[in-house]
N, C-alpha and C. Protein backbone atom coordinates (compact mmCIF):
# COMPACT_ATOMS: atom_id res chain seq x y z
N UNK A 1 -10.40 27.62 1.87
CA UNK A 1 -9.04 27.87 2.33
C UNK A 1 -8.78 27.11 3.63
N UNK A 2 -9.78 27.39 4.72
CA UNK A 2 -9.57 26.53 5.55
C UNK A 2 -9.33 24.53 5.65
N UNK A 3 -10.16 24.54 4.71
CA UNK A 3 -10.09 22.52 3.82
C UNK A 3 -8.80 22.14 3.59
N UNK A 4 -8.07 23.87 2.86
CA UNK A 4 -7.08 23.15 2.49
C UNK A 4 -5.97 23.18 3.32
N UNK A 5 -5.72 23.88 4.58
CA UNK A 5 -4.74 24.20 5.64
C UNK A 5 -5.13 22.92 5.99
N UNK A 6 -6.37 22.77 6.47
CA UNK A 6 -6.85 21.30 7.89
C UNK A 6 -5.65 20.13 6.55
N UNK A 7 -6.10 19.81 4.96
CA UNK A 7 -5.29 19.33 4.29
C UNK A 7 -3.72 18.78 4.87
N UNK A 8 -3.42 20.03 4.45
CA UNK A 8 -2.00 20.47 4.47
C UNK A 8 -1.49 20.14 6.12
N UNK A 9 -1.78 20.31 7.10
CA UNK A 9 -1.14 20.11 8.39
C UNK A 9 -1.61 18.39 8.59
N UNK A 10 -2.99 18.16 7.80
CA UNK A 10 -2.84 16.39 8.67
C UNK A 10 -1.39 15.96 7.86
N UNK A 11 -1.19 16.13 6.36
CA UNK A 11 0.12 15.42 5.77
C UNK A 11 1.24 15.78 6.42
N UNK A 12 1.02 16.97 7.43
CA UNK A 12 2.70 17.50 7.88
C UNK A 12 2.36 16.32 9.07
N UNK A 13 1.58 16.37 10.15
CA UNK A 13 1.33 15.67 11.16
C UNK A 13 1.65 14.18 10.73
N UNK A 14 1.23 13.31 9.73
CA UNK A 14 1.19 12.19 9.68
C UNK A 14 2.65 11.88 9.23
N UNK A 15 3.41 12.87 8.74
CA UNK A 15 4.89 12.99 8.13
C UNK A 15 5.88 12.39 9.62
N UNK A 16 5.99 13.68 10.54
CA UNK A 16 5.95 13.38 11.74
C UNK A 16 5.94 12.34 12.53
N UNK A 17 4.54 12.06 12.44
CA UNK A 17 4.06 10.89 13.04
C UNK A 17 5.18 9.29 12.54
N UNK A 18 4.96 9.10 11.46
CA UNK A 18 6.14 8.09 10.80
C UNK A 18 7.34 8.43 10.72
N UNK A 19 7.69 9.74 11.03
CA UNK A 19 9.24 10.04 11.12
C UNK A 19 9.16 9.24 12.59
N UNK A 20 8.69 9.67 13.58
CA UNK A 20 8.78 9.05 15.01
C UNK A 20 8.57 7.80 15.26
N UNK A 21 8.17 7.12 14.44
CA UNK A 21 7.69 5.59 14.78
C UNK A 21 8.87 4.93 14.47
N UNK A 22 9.06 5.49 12.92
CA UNK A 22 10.58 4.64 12.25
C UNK A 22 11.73 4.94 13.42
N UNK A 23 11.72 6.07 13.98
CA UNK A 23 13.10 6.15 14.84
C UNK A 23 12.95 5.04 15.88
N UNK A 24 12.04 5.00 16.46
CA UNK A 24 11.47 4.21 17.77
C UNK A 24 11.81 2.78 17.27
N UNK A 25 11.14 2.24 16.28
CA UNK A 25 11.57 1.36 15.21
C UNK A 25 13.06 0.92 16.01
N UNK A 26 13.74 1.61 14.38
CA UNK A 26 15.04 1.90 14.67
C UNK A 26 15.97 1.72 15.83
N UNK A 27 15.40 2.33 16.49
CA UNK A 27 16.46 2.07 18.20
C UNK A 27 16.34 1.23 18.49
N UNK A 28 14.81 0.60 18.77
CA UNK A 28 14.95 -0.84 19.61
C UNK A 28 15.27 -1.55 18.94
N UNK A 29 15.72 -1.87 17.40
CA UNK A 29 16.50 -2.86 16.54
C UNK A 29 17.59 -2.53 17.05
N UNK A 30 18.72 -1.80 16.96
CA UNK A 30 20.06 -1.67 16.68
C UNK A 30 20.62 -0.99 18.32
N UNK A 31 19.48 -0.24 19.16
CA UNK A 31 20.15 0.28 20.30
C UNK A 31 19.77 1.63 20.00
N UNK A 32 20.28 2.40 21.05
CA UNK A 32 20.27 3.91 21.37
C UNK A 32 20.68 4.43 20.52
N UNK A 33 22.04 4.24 20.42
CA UNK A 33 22.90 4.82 19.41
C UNK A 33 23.03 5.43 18.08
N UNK A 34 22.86 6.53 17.99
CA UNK A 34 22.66 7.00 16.63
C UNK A 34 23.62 6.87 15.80
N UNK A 35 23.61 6.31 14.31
CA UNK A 35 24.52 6.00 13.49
C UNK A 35 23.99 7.33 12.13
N UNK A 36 25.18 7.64 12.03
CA UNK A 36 25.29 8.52 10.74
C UNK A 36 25.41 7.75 9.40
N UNK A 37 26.23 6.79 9.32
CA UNK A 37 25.94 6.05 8.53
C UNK A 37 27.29 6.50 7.36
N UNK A 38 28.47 7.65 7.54
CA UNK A 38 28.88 7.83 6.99
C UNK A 38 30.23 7.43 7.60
N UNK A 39 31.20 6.75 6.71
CA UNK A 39 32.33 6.34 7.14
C UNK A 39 32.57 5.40 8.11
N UNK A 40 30.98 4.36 7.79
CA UNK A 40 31.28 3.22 8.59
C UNK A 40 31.62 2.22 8.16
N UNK A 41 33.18 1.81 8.41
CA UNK A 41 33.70 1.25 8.11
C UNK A 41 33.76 -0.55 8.23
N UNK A 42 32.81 -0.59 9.30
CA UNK A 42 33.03 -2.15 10.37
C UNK A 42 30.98 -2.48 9.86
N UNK A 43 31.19 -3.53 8.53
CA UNK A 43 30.09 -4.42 8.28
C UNK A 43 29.78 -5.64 8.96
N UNK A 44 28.63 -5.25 9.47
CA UNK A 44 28.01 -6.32 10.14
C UNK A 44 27.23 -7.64 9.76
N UNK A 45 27.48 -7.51 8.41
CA UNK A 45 26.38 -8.25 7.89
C UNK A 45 24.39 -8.40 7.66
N UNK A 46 24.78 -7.46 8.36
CA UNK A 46 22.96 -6.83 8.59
C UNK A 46 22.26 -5.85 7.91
N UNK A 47 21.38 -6.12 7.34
CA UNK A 47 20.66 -5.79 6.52
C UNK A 47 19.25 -4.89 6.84
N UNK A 48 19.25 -4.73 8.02
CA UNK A 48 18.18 -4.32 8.63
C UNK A 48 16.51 -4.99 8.63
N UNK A 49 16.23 -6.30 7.76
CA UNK A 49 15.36 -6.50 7.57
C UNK A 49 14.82 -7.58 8.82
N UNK A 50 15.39 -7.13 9.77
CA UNK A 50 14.99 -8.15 11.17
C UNK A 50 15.84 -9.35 11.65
């Protein structure tokens, strides 16, 4: 039982972990600014791939 908790929390931790990197990512591409992404109207041509 314990194998499978230690399991179960590294996949939550490493979940986490790449949720935070991609944001970090993220910002320093495009800025601070958080975009919702809904009802944006003004295309930039960008694709996000760098």
């Amino acid at each position: 039982m314990a194998a499978f908790v230690g399991i179960v929390l590294t996949i939550v931790a490493m979940g986490v972990a790449s949720n935070r990197i991609t944001d970090r990512a993220i910002r320093a591409e495009y800025g601070d600014e958080p975009a919702d992404g809904v009802g944006d109207d003004d295309d930039t041509g960008r694709d996000g791939l760098g």
